[in-house]
Protein backbone atom coordinates (compact mmCIF):
# COMPACT_ATOMS: atom_id res chain seq x y z
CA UNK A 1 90.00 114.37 102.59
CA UNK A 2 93.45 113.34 101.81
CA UNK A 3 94.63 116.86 101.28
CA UNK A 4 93.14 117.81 104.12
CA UNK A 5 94.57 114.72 106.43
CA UNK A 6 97.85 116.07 105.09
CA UNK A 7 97.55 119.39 106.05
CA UNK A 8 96.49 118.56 110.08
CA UNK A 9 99.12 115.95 110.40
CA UNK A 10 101.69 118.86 108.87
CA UNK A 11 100.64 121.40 111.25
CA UNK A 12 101.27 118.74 114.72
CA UNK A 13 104.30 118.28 113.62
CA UNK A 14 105.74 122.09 113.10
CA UNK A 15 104.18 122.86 116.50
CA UNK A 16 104.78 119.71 118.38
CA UNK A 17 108.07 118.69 116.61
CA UNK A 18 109.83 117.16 119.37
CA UNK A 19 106.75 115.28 120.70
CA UNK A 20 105.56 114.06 117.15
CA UNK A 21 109.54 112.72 116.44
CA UNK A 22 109.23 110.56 119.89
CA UNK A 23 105.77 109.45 118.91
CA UNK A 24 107.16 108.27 115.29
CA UNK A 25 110.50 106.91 116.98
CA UNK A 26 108.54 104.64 119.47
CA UNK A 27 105.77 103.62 116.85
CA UNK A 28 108.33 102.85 114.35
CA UNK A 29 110.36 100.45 116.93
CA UNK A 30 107.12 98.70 117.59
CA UNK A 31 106.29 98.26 114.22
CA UNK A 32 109.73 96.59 113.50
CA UNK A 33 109.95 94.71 116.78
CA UNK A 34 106.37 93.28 116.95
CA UNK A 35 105.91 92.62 113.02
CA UNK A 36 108.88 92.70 111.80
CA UNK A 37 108.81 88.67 111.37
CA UNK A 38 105.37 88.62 109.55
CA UNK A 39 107.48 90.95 107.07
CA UNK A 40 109.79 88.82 106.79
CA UNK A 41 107.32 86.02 106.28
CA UNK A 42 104.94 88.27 104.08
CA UNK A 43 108.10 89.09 102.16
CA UNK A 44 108.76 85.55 101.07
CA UNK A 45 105.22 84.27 100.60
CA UNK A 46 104.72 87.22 97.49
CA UNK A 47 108.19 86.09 95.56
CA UNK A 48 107.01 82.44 95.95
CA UNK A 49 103.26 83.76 95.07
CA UNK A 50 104.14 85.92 92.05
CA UNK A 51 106.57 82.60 90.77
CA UNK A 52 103.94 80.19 91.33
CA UNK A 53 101.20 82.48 88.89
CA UNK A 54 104.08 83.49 86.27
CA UNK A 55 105.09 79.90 85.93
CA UNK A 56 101.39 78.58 86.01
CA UNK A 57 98.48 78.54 82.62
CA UNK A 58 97.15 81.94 84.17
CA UNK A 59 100.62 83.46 83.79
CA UNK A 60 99.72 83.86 79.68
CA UNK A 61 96.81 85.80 80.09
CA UNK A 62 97.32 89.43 78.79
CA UNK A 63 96.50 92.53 80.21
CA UNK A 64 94.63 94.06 77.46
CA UNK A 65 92.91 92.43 74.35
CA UNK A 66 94.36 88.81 72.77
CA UNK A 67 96.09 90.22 70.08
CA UNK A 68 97.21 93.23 71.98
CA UNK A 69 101.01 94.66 71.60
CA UNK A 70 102.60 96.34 74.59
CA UNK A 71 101.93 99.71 74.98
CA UNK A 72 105.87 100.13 75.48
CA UNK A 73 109.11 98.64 73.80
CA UNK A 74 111.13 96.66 76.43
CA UNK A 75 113.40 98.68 76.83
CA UNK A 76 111.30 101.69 77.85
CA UNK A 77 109.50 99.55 79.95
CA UNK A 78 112.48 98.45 82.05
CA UNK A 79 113.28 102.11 82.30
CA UNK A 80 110.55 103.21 83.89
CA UNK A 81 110.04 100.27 85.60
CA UNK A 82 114.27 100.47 87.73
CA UNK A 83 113.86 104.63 87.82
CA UNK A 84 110.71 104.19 89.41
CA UNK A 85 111.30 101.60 91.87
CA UNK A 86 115.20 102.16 92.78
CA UNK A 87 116.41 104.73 91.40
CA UNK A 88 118.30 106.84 93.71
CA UNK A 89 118.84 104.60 96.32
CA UNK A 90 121.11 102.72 94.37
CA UNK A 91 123.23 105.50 94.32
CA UNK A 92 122.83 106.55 97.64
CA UNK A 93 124.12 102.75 98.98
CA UNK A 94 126.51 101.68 96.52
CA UNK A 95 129.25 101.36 98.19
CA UNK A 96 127.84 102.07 102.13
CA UNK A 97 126.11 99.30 102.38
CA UNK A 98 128.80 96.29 101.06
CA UNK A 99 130.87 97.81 103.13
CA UNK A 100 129.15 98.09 105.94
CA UNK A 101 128.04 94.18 105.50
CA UNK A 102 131.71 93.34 105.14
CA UNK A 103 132.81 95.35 108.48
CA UNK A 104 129.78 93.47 110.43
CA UNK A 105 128.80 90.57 108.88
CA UNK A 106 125.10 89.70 109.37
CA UNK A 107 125.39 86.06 110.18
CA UNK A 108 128.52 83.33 110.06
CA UNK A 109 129.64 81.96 106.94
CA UNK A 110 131.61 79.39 105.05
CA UNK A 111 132.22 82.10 102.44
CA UNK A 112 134.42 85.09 102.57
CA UNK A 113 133.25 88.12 104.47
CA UNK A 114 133.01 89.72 100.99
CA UNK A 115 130.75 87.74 99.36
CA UNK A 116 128.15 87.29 102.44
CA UNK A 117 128.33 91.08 102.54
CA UNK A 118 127.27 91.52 98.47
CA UNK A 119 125.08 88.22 99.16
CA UNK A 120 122.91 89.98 101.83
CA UNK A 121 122.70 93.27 100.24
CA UNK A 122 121.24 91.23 97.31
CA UNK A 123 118.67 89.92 99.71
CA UNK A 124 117.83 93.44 100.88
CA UNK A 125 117.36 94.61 97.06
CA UNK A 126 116.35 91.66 95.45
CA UNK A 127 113.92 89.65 94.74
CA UNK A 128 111.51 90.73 97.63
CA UNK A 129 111.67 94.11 97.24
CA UNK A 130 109.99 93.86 93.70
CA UNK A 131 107.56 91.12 94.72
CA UNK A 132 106.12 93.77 96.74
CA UNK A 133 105.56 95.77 94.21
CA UNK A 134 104.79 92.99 91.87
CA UNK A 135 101.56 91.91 94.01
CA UNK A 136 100.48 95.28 93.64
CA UNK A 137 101.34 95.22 89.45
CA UNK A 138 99.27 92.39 89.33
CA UNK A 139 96.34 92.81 91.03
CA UNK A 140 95.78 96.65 89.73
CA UNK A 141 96.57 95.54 86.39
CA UNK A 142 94.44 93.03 85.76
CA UNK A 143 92.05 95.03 87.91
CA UNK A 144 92.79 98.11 85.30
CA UNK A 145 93.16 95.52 81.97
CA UNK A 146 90.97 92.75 81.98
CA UNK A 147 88.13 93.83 84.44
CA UNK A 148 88.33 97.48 83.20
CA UNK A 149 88.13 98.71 87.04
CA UNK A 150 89.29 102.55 87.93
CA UNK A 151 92.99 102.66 88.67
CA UNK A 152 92.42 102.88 92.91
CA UNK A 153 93.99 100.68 95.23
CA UNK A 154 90.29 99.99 96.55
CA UNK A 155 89.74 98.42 92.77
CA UNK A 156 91.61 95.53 94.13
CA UNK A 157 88.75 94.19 96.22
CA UNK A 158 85.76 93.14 94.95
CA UNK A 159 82.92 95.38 95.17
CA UNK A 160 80.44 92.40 97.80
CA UNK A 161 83.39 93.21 100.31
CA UNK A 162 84.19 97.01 100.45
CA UNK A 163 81.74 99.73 101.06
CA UNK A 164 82.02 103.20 99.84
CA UNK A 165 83.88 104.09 103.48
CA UNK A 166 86.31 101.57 103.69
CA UNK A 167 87.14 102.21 100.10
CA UNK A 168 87.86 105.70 100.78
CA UNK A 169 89.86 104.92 103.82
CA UNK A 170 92.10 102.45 101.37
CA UNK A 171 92.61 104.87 99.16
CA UNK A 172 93.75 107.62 101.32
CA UNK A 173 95.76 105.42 103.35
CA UNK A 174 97.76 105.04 100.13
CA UNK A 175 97.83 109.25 99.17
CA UNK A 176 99.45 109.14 102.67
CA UNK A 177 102.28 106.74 102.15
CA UNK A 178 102.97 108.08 98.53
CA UNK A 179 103.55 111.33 99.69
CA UNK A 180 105.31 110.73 102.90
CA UNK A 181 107.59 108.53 100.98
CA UNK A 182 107.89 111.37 98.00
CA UNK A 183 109.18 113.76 100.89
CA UNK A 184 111.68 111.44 101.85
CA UNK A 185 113.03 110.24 98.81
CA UNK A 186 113.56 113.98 97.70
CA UNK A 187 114.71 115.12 101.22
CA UNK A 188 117.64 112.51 101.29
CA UNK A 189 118.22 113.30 97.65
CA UNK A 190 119.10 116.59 98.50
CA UNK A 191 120.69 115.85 101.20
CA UNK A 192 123.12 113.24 99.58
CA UNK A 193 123.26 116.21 96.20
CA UNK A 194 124.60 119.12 99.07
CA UNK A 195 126.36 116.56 100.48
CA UNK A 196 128.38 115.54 97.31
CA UNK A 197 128.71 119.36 96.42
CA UNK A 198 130.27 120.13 99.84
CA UNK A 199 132.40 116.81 99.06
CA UNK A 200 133.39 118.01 95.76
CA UNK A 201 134.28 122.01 96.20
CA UNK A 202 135.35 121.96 100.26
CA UNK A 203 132.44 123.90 100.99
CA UNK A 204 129.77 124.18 103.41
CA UNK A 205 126.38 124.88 101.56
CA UNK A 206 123.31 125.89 103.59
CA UNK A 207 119.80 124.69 103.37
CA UNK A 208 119.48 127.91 100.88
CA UNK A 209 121.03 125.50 98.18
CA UNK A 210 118.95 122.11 98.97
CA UNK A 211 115.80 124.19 99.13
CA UNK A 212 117.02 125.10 95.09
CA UNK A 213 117.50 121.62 94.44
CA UNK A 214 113.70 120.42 95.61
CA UNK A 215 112.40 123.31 93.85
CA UNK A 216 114.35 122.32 90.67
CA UNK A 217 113.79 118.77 90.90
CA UNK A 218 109.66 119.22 91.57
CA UNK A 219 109.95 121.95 88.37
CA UNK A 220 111.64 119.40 86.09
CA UNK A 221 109.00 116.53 87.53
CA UNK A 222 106.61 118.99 87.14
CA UNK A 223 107.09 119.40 83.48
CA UNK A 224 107.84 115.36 83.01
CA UNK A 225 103.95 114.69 84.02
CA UNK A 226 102.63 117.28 82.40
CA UNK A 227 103.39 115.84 79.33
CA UNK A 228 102.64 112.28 80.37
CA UNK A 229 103.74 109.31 80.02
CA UNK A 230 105.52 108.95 76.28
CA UNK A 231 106.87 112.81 76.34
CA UNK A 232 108.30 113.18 79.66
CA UNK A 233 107.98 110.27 82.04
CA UNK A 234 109.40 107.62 79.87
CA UNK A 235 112.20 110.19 78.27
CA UNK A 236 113.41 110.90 81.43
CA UNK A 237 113.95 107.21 82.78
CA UNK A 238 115.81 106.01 79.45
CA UNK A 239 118.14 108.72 79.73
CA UNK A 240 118.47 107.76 83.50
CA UNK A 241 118.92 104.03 82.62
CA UNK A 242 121.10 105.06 79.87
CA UNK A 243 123.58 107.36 82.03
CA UNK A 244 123.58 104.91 84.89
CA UNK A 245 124.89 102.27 82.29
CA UNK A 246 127.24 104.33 80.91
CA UNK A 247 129.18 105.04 84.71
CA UNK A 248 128.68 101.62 85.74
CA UNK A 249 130.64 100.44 82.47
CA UNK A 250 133.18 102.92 83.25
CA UNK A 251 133.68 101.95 86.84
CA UNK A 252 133.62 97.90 85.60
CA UNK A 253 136.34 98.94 82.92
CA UNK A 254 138.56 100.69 85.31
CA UNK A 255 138.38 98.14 87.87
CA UNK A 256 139.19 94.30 88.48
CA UNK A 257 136.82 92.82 86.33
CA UNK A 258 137.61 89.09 86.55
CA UNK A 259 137.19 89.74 90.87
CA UNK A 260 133.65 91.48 89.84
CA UNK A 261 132.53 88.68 87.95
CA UNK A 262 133.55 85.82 90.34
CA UNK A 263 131.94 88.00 93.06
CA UNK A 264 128.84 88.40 91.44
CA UNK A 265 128.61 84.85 90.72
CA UNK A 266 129.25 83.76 93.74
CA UNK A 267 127.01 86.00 95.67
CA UNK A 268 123.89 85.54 93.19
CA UNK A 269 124.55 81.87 93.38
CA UNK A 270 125.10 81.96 97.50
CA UNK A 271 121.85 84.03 97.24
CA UNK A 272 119.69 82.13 95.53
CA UNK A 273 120.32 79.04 97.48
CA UNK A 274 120.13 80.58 100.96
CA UNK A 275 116.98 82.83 99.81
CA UNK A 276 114.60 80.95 102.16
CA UNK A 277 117.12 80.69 105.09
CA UNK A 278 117.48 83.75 104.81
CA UNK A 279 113.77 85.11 104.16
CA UNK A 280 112.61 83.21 107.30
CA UNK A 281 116.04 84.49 109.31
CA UNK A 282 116.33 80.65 110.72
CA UNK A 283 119.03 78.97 112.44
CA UNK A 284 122.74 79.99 111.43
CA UNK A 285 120.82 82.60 108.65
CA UNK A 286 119.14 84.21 112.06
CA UNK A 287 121.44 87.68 112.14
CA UNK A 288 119.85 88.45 115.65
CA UNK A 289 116.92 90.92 116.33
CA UNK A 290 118.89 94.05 116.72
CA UNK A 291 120.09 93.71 113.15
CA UNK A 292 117.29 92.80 111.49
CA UNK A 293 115.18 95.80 112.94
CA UNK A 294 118.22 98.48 111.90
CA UNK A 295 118.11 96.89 108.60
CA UNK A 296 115.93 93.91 106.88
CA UNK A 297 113.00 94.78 108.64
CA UNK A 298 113.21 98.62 107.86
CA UNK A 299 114.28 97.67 104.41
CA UNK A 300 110.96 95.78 104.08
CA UNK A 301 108.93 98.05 105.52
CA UNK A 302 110.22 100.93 103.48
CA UNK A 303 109.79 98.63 100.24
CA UNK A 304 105.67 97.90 101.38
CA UNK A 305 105.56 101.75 102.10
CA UNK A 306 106.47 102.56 98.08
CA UNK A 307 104.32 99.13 97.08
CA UNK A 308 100.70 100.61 96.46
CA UNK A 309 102.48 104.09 94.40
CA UNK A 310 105.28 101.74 92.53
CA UNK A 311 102.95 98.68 91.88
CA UNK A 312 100.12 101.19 90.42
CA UNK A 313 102.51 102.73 88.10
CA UNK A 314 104.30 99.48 86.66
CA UNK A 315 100.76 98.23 85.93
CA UNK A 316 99.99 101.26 84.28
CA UNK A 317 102.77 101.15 82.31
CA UNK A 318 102.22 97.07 81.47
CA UNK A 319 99.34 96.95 79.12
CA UNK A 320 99.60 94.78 76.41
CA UNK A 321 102.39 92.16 78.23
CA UNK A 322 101.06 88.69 79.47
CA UNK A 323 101.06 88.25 83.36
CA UNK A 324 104.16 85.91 82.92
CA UNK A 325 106.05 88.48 81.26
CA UNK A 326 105.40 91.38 83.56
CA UNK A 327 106.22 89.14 86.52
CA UNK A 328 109.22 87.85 85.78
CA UNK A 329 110.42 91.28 83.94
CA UNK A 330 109.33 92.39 87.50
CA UNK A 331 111.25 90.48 89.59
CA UNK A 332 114.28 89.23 87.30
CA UNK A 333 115.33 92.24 85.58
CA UNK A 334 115.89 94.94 88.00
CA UNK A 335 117.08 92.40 90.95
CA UNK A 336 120.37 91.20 88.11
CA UNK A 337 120.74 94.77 87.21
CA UNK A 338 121.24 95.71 91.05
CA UNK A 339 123.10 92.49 91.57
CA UNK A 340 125.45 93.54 88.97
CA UNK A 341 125.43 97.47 90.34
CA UNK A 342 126.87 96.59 93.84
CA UNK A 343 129.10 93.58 92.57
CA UNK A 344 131.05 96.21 90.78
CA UNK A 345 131.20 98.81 93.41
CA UNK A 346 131.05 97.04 96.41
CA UNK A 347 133.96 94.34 95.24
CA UNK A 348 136.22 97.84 94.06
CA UNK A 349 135.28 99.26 97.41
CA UNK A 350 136.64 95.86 99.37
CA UNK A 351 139.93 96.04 97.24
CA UNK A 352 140.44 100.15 97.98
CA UNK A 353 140.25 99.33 101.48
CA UNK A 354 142.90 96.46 100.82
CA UNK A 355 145.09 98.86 99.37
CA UNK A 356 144.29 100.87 102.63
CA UNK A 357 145.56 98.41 105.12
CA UNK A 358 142.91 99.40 107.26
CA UNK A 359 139.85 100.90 107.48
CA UNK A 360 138.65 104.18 109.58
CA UNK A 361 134.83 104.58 108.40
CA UNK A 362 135.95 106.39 105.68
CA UNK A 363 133.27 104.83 103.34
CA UNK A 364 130.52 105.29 106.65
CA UNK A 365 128.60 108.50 105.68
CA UNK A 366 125.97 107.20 103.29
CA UNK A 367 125.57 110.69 101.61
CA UNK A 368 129.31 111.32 100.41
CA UNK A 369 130.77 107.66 100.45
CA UNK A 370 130.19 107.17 96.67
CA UNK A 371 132.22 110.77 96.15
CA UNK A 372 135.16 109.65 98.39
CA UNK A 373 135.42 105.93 96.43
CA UNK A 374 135.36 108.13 93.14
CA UNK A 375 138.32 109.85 94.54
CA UNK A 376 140.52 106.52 93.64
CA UNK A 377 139.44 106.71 89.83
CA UNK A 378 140.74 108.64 86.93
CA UNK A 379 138.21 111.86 86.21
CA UNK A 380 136.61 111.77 89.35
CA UNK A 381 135.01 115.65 88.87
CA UNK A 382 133.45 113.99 85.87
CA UNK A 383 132.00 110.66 87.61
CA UNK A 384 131.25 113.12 90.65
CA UNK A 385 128.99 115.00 88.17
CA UNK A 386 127.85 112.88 86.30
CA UNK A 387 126.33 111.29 90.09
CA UNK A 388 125.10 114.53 91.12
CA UNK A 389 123.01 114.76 87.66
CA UNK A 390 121.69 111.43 88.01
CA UNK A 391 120.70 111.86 91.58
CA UNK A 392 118.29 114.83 90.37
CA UNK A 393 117.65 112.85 87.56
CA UNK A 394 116.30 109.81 89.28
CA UNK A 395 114.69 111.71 91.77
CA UNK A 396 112.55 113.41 89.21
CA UNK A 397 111.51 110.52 88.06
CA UNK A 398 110.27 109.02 91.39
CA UNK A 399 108.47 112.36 91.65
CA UNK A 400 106.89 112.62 88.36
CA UNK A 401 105.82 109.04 88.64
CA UNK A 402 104.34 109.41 92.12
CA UNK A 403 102.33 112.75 91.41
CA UNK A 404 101.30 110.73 87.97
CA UNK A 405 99.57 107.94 90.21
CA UNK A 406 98.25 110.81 93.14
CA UNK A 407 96.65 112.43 90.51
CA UNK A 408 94.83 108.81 89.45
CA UNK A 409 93.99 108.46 92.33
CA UNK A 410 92.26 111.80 93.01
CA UNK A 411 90.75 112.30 89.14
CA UNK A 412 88.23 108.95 90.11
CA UNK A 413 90.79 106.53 88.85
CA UNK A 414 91.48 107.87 85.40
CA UNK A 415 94.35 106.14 83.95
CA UNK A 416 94.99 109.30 82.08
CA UNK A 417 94.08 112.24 84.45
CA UNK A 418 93.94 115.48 83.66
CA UNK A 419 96.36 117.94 84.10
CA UNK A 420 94.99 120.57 87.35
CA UNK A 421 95.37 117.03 89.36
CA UNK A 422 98.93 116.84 88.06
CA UNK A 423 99.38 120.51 89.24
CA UNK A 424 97.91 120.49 92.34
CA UNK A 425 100.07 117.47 93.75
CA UNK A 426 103.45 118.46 92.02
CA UNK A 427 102.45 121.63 93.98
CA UNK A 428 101.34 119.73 97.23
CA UNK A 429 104.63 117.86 97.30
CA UNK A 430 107.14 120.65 96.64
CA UNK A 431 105.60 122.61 99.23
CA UNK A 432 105.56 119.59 101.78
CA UNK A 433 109.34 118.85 100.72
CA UNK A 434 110.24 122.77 101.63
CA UNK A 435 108.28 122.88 105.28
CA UNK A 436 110.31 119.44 105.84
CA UNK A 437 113.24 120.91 105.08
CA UNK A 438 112.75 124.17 106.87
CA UNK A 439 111.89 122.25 109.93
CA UNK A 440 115.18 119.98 109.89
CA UNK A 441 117.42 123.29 109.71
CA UNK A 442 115.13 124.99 112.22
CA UNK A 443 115.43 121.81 115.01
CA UNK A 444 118.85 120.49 113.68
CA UNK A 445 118.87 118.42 117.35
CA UNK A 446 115.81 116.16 115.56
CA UNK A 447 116.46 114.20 112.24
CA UNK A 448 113.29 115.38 110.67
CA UNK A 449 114.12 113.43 107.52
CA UNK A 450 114.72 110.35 109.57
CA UNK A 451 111.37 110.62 110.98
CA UNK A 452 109.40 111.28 107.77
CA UNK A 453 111.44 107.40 106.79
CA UNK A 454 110.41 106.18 109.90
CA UNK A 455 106.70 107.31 109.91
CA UNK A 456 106.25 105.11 106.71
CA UNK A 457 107.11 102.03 108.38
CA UNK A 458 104.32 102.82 110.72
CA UNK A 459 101.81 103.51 107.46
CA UNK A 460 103.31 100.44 105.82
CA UNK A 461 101.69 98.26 108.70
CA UNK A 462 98.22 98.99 107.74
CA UNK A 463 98.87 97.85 104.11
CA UNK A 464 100.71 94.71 105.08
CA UNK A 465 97.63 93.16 106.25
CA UNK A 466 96.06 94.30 103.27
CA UNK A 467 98.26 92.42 100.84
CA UNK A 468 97.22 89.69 102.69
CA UNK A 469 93.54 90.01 102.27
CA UNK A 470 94.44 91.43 98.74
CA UNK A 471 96.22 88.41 97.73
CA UNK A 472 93.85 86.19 98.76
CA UNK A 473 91.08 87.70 97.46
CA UNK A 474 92.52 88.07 94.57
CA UNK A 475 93.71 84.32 94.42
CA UNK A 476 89.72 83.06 95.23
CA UNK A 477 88.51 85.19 92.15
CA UNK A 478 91.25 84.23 89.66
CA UNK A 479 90.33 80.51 90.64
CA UNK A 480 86.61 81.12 89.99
């Protein structure tokens, strides 16, 4: 049914592009405008939620048996955890974003422009982002661990409440988001890939060349999740986490590094105390509603859209780890690690711009303004390729991830399912990824991409009110 809900909505939109884009545009500004607040609110209640049962007795029961050892060393686990739930996006705002923050700051404040603008780019990949996820971690997994349930989305409510129907529709609903945000996340990948390649050699590549790059990247995902889990999916995301390191270090090194630091103690510290200000947009922390619905409440609706794909998979990959550890590995881990990621090239971006005098957007496109920063560093053909690899890299490993969970979902909620699921979706997506393509350089007037984002803010409404119910539920039975 999926498949086949897939396949009508596909065929509207080739023939009724233009229509289906206005639909999507006016749905999506609803979405934000009516319910963007309860986001906002929804956002804060799971990072106080997901505290309150990591710091409490239940947070040391295991997911697995007693004397259970997790499945995966830590530092595997983080791997897949960041590639998984970031990934390319980090790459893709790096230096954008600060910037942008910096040229229009969000709110008034008694710090410096620079450190509000790092502070609320923390907030919009912090702490929040992966509580969304991490309600989703936590229910499936000890759904999946402890009450050895299927690995479905509709395991998360108990069987008195759900019938067969409006477990199928709960399901589905989450095939739906996971692939509409798969064909975005690889569409902008590509995008931001040509882009840098245009950046890099002057030249104008056509859609020939990011139709290559899906077809490479859903090959090399392909591959990943056919061998599962230890053999490709994991591989893959250490030697993402590994590279990343490795031009973050170089960028720190070759920067100021005492300005970094101070900047990214400031900003955590400025964030941490003005989280709930700034999670409930009161008073001075209130950045107006025409901000909030470009960014924060996008931002959160994008982040419930991955939830249900990105929550499944962490849990998957959490067996043998106490509640309390996957939790706070959850929400601490990756939110320090970004921190750290935009301190360092957000607070060398603010000093390039210094050294400017003045600033003309030139750090504005989000697909090539990490290739013009790298153009004020030594070896910048090196860090340019060394982006571009990482950008497929990470990309494969949303991919492989994604089509891993799809084809749970679809093989009855096998936590190991068998391989013709794993083909049929890796097929599914790269073929979805192609027509999208194809119909943004057939109708270059309508940002096909744009609307494939937006469309997932309108799915992500559905499952907001079910993290609601979910949580609650979930909260009544672990009380029991």
């Amino acid at each position: 049914m999926s498949t086949g809900t897939l396949l009508l909505f596909s065929v509207l939109v080739f023939f009724f592009t233009e229509a289906s884009y206005r639909s999507i545009e006016e749905l999506s500004l609803w979405v934000r405008t009516y319910f963007g607040y309860f986001y906002l609110y929804l956002g804060l209640g799971c990072v106080l939620l997901l505290l309150g049962i990591a710091f409490s007795p239940w947070g040391k029961l295991k997911l697995g048996g007693p004397e259970e050892k997790p499945e995966h060393s830590s530092w595997a686990w983080a791997s897949m955890l960041y590639s998984t739930g970031m990934g390319a996006g980090i790459l893709l705002r790096a230096v954008q974003e600060p910037v942008f923050m910096q040229q229009n700051p969000p709110f008034p404040s008694n710090s410096s422009n620079e450190i509000l603008a790092l502070e609320f780019t923390f907030y919009q990949w912090g702490f929040t982002a992966w509580a969304f996820y991490g309600l989703f971690a936590l229910v499936i997994g000890h759904a999946l661990f402890v009450k050895h349930k299927k690995v479905l989305v509709s395991s998360s409510i108990p069987e008195k409440f759900k019938g067969k129907k409006r477990a199928n529709t709960i399901d589905i609903l989450a095939i739906i988001t996971t692939v509409f945000g798969l064909i975005a996340a690889v569409g902008l990948g590509t995008a931001q890939i040509t882009g840098g390649l245009n950046h890099v050699f002057q030249v104008d590549l056509g859609v020939s060349v990011t139709l290559l790059l899906a077809i490479l990247i859903s090959v090399i995902a392909f591959i990943s999740v056919w061998l599962g889990v230890d053999k490709g999916i994991k591989q893959i995301s250490k030697f993402n986490i590994l590279v990343t390191l490795v031009l973050l270090g170089f960028v720190f090194i070759t920067s100021n590094m005492g300005e970094i630091l101070l900047s990214f103690g400031k900003a955590s510290l400025h964030y941490i105390i003005d989280f709930i200000p700034m999670s409930l947009a009161i008073g001075s922390y209130n950045p107006g509603i025409d901000f909030l619905t470009d960014w924060t409440f996008y931002y959160w609706a994008f982040w419930l859209a991955w939830a249900p794909f990105t929550g499944i998979f962490i849990a998957r990959i959490s067996r043998g780890r106490t509640l309390r550890q996957m939790l706070l590995g959850v929400l601490i881990l990756p939110s320090l690690g970004t921190f750290f990621w935009f301190s360092v090239f957000g607070t060398s971006a603010f000093e390039v711009i210094e050294s400017w005098g003045s600033y003309n957007n030139e750090f504005g496109n989000v697909f090539s303004s990490i290739f013009v920063f790298f153009e004020h560093y030594p070896i910048p053909s090196v860090l340019n390729s060394i982006t571009i690899l990482l950008l497929v890299s990470f990309l494969v490993t949303s991919v492989d991830s994604a089509v891993f969970v799809l084809s749970m979902f679809t093989d009855n909620g096998n936590p190991k399912p068998q391989k013709k699921h794993r083909l049929v979706w890796s097929i599914l997506i790269l073929l979805a990824t192609l027509a999208i393509i194809l119909l943004g350089n057939a109708k270059p007037e309508i940002n096909v991409l744009e609307a494939v984002q937006k469309l997932l803010i309108i799915t992500s409404l559905p499952f907001a009110f079910f993290m609601v119910a979910m949580g609650a539920i979930f909260l009544w039975n672990f009380k029991k």
